[in-house]
C-alpha atoms as a PDB file:
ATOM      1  CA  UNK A   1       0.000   0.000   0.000  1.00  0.00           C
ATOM      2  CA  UNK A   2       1.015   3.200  -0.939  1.00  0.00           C
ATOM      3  CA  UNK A   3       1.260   5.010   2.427  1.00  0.00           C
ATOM      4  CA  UNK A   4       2.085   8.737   0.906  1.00  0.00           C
ATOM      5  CA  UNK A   5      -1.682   8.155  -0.499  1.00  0.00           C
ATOM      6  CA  UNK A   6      -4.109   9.988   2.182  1.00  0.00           C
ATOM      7  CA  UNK A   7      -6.450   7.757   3.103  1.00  0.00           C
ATOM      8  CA  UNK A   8     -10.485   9.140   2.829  1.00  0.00           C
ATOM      9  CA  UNK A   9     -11.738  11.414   5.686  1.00  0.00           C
ATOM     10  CA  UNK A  10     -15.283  11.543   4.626  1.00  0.00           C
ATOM     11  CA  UNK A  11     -17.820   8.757   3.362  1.00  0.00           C
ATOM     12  CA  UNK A  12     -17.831  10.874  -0.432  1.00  0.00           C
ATOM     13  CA  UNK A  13     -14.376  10.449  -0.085  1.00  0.00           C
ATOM     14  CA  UNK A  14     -14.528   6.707   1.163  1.00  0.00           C
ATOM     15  CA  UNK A  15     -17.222   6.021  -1.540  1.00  0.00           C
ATOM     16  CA  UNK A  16     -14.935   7.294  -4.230  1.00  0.00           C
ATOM     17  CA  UNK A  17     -11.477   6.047  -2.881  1.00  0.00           C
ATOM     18  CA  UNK A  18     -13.031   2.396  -2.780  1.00  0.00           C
ATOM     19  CA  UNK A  19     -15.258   2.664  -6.016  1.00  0.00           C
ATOM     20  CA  UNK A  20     -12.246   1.198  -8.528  1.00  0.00           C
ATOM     21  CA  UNK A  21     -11.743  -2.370  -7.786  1.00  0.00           C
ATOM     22  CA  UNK A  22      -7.417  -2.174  -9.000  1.00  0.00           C
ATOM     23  CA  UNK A  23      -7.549   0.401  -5.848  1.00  0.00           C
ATOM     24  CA  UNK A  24      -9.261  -1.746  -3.540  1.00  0.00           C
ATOM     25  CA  UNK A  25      -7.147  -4.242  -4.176  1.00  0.00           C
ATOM     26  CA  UNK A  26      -3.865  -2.393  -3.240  1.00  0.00           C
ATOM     27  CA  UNK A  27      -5.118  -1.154  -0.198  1.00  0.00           C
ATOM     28  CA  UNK A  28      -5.977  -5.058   0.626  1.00  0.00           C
ATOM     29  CA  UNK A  29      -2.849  -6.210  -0.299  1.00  0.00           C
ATOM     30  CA  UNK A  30      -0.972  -3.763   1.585  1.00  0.00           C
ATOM     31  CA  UNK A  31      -2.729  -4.304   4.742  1.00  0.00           C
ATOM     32  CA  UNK A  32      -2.557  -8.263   4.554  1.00  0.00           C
ATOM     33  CA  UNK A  33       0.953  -8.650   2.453  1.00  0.00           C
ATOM     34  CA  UNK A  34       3.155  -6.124   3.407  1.00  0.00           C
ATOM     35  CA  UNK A  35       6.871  -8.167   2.760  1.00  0.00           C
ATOM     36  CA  UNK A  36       5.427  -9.816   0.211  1.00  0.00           C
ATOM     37  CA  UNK A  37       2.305 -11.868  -1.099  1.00  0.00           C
ATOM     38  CA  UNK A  38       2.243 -15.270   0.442  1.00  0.00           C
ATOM     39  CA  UNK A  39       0.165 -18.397  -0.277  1.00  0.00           C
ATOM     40  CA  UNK A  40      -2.377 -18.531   2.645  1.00  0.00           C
ATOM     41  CA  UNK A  41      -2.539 -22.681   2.436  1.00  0.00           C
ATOM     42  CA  UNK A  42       1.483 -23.650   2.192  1.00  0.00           C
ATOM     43  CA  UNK A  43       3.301 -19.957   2.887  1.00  0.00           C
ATOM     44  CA  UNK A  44       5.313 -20.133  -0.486  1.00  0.00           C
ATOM     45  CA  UNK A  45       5.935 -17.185  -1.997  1.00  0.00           C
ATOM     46  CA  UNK A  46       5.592 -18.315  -5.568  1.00  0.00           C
ATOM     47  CA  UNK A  47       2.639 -17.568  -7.311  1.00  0.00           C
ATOM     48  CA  UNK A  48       1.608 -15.598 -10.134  1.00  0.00           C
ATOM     49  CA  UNK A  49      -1.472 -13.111 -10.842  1.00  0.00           C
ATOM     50  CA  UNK A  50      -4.362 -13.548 -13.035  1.00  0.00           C
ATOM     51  CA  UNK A  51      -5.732  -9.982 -13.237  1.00  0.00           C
ATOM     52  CA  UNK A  52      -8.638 -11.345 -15.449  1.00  0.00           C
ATOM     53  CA  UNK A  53     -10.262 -12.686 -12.189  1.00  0.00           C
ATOM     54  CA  UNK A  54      -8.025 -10.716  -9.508  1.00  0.00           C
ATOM     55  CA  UNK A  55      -6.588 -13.667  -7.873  1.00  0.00           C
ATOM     56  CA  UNK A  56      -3.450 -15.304  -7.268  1.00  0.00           C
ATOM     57  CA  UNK A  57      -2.380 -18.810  -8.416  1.00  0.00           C
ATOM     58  CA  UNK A  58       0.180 -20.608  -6.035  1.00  0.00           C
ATOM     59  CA  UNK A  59       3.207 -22.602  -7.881  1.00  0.00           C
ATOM     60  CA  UNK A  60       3.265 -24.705  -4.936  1.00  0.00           C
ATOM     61  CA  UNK A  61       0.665 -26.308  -3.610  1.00  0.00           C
ATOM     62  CA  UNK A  62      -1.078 -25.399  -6.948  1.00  0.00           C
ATOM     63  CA  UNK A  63      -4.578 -23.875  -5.001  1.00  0.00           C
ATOM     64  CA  UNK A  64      -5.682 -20.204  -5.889  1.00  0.00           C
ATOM     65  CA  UNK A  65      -6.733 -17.365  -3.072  1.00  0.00           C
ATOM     66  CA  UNK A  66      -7.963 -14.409  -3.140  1.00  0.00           C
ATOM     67  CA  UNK A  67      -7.031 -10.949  -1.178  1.00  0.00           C
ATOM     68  CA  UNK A  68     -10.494 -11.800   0.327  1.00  0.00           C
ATOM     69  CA  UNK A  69      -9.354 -15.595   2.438  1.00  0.00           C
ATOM     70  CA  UNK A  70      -9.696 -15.208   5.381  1.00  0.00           C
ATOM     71  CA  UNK A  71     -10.944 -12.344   6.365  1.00  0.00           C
ATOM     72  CA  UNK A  72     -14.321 -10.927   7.380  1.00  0.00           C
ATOM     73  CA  UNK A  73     -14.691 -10.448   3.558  1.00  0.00           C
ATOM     74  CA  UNK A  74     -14.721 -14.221   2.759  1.00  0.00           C
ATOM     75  CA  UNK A  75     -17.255 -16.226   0.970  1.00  0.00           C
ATOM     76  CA  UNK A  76     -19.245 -12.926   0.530  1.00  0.00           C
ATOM     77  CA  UNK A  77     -20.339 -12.138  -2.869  1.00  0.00           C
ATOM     78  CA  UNK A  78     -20.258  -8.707  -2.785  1.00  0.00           C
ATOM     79  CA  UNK A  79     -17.494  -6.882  -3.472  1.00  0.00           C
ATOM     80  CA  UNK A  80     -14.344  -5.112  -1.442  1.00  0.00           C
ATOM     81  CA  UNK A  81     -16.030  -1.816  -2.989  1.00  0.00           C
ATOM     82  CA  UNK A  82     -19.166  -2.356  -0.634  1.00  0.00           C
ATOM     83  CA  UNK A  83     -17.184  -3.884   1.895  1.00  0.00           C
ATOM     84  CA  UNK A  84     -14.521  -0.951   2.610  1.00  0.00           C
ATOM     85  CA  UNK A  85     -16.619   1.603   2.640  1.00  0.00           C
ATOM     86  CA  UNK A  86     -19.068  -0.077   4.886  1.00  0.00           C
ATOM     87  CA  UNK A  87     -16.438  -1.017   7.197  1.00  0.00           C
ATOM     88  CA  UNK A  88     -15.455   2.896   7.061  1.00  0.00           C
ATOM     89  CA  UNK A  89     -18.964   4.075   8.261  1.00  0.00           C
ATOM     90  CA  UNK A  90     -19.170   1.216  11.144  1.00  0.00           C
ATOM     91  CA  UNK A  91     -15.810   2.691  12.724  1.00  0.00           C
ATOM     92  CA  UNK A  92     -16.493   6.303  11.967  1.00  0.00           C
ATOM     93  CA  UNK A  93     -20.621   6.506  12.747  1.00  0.00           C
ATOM     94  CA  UNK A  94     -19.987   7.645  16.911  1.00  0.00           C
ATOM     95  CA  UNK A  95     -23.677   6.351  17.635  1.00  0.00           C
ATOM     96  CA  UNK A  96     -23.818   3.124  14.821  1.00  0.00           C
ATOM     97  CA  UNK A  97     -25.813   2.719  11.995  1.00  0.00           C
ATOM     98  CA  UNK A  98     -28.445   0.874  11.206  1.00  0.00           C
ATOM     99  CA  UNK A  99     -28.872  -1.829   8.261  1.00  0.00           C
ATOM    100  CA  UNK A 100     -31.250   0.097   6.655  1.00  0.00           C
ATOM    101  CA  UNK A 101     -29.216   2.833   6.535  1.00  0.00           C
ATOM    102  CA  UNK A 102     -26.135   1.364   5.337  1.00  0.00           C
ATOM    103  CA  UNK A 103     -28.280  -0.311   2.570  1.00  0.00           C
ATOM    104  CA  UNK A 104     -29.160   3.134   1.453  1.00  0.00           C
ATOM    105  CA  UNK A 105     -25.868   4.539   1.781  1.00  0.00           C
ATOM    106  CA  UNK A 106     -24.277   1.859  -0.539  1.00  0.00           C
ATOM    107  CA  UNK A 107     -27.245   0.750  -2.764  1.00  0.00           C
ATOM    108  CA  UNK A 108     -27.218  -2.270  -1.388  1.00  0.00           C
ATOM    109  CA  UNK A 109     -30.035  -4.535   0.035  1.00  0.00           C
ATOM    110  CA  UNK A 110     -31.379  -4.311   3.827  1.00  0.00           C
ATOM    111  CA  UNK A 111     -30.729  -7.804   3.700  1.00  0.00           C
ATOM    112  CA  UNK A 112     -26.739  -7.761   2.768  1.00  0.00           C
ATOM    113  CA  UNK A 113     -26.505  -4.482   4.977  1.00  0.00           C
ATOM    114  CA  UNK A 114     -27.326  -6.296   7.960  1.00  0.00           C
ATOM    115  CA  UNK A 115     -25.361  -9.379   7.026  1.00  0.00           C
ATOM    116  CA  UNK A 116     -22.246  -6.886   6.655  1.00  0.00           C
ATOM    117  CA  UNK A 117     -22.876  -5.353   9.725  1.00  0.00           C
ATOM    118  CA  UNK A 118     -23.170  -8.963  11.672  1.00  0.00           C
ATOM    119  CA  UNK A 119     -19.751  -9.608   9.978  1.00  0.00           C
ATOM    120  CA  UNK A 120     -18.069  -6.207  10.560  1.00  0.00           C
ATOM    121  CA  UNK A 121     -19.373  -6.058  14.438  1.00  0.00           C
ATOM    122  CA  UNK A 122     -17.699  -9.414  14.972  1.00  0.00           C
ATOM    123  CA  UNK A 123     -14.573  -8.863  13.547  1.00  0.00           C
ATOM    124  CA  UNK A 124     -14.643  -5.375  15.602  1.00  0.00           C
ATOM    125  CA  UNK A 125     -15.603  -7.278  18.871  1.00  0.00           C
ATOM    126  CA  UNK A 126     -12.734 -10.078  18.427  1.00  0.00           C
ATOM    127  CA  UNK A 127     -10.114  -7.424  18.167  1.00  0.00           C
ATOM    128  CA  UNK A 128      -9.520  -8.361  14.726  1.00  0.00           C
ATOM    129  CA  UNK A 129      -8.205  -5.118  14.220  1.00  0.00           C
ATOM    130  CA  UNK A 130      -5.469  -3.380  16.189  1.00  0.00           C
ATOM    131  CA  UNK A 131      -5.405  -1.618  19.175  1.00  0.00           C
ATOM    132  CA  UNK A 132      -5.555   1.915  19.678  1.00  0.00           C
ATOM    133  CA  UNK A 133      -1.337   3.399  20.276  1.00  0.00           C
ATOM    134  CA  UNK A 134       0.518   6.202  19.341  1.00  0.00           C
ATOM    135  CA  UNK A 135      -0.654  10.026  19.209  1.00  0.00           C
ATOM    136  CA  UNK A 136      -4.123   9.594  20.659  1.00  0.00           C
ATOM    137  CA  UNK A 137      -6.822  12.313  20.978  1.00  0.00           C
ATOM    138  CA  UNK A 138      -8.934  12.323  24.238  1.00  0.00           C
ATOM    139  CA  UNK A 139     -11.142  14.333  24.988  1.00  0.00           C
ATOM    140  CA  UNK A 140     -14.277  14.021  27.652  1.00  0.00           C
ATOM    141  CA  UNK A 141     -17.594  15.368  29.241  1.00  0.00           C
ATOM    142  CA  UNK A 142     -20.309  15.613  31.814  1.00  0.00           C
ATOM    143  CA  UNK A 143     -23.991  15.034  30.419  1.00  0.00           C
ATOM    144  CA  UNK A 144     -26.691  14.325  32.401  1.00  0.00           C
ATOM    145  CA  UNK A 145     -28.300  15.999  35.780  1.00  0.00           C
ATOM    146  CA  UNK A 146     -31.098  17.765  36.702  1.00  0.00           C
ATOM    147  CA  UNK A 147     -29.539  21.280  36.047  1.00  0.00           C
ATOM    148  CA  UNK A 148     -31.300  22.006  32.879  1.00  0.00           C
ATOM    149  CA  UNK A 149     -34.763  21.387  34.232  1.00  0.00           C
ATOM    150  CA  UNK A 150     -34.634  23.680  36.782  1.00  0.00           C
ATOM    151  CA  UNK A 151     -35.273  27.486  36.581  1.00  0.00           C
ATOM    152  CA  UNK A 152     -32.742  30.141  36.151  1.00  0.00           C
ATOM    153  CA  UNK A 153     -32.580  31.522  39.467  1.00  0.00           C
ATOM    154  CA  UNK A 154     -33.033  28.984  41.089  1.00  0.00           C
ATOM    155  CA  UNK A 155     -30.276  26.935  38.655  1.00  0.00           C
ATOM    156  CA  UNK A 156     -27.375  29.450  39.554  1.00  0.00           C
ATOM    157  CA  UNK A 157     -27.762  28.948  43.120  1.00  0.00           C
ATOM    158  CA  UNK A 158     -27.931  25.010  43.445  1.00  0.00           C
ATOM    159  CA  UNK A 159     -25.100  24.210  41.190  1.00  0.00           C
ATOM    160  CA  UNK A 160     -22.041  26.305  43.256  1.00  0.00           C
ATOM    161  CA  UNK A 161     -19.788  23.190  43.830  1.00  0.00           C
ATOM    162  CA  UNK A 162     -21.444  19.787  42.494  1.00  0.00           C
ATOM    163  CA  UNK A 163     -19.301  19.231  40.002  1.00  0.00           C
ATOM    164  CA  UNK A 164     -20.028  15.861  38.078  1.00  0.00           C
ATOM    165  CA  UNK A 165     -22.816  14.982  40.537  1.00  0.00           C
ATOM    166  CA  UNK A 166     -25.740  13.074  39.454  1.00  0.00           C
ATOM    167  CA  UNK A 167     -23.943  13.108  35.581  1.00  0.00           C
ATOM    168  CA  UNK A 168     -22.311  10.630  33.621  1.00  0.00           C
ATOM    169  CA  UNK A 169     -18.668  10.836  32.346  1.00  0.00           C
ATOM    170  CA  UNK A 170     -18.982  10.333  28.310  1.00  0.00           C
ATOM    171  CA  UNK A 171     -15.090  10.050  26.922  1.00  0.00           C
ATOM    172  CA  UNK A 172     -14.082   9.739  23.057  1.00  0.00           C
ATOM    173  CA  UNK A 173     -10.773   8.640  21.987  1.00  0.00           C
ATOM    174  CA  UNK A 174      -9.252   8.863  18.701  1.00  0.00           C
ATOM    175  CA  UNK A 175      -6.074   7.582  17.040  1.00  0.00           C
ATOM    176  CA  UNK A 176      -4.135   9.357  14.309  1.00  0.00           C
ATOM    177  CA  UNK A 177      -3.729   7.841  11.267  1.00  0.00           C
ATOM    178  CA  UNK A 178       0.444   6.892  10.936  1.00  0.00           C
ATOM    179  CA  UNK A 179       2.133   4.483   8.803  1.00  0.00           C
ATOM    180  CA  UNK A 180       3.978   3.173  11.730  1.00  0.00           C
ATOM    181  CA  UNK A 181       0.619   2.249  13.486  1.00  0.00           C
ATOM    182  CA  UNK A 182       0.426  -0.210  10.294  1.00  0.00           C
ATOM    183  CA  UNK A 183       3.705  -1.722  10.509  1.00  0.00           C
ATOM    184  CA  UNK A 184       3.475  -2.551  14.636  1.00  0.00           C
ATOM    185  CA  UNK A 185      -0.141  -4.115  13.630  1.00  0.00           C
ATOM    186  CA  UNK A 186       1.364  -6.547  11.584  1.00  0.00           C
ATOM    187  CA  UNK A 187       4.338  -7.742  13.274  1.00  0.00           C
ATOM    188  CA  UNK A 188       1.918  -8.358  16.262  1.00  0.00           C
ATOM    189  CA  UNK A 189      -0.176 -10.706  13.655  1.00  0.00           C
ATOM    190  CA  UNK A 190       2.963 -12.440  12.837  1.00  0.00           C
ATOM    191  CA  UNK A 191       3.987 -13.134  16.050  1.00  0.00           C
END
């Protein structure tokens, strides 16, 4: 993967990044293959391309594979330019989406929304992907309490001193993007 290439910041930009399938690919094979693409059944490094079907052939054990084995993205029929983008709005949406949502946002079926969802929750839950490190953002807040339902005068006088009282801490985190980040995920795969 070409790491000088900024990566999309907005779901246009997502949408548009992900819509050619040669790009898609790269960004796939940069994540997984880094050193090199490797045979997922045997680990031999021999194999050749067919770009007519966007798969790889392996000289040894003789058994093709695709960018998409073994991953979340495997034995799904649709393709890594419904996939990525979906799996951009699941991590970027702060309060989730919906399948019906995501089906409109892609043009794809409620049906395969929700079955990409199921698939991109999971992965998320099993810490498929890596864990936050590096330059982090935090930042945090008080919401809650009884402090907006009360009147004016009566609000300036009652909240001298409570603090976080009756409220309930809400905290967001979020990681810069950085090349390195990439690199330390996959030698923790590896090892």
């Amino acid at each position: 993967m070409d790491t000088k290439t900024a990566l999309p910041g907005t779901l246009l930009e997502a949408i548009r990044y992900f819509s050619d399938p040669d790009t898609c690919l790269a960004f796939m094979v940069g994540l997984r293959w880094a050193d090199g693409i490797t045979c997922p059944c045997c680990n031999s490094d021999q194999n050749s391309f067919l770009s007519t079907r966007r798969i790889w052939k392996c000289k040894g054990c003789q058994k093709q594979f695709s960018v998409k084995l073994g991953t979340v993205f495997e034995d799904s029929p649709l393709g890594l330019d419904k996939w990525l983008p979906s799996l951009w709005l699941v991590v970027n949406c702060k309060n989730g989406i919906s399948s019906y949502e995501l089906g409109r946002a892609l043009g794809v079926t409620q049906k395969s929304a929700w079955f990409m969802l199921h698939r991109l929750r999971l992965a998320l839950q099993t810490e498929s992907f890596g864990k936050i490190g590096g330059e982090v953002e935090v930042d945090e807040t008080y919401i809650g309490g009884k402090a907006r339902n009360m009147h004016k005068s009566n609000r300036a006088a009652k909240i001298k001193g409570t603090g976080g009282m009756g409220k309930a801490a809400v905290m967001g985190l979020l990681e810069r993007w950085r090349p390195a980040r990439l690199a330390r995920a996959r030698q923790a795969r590896e090892s």
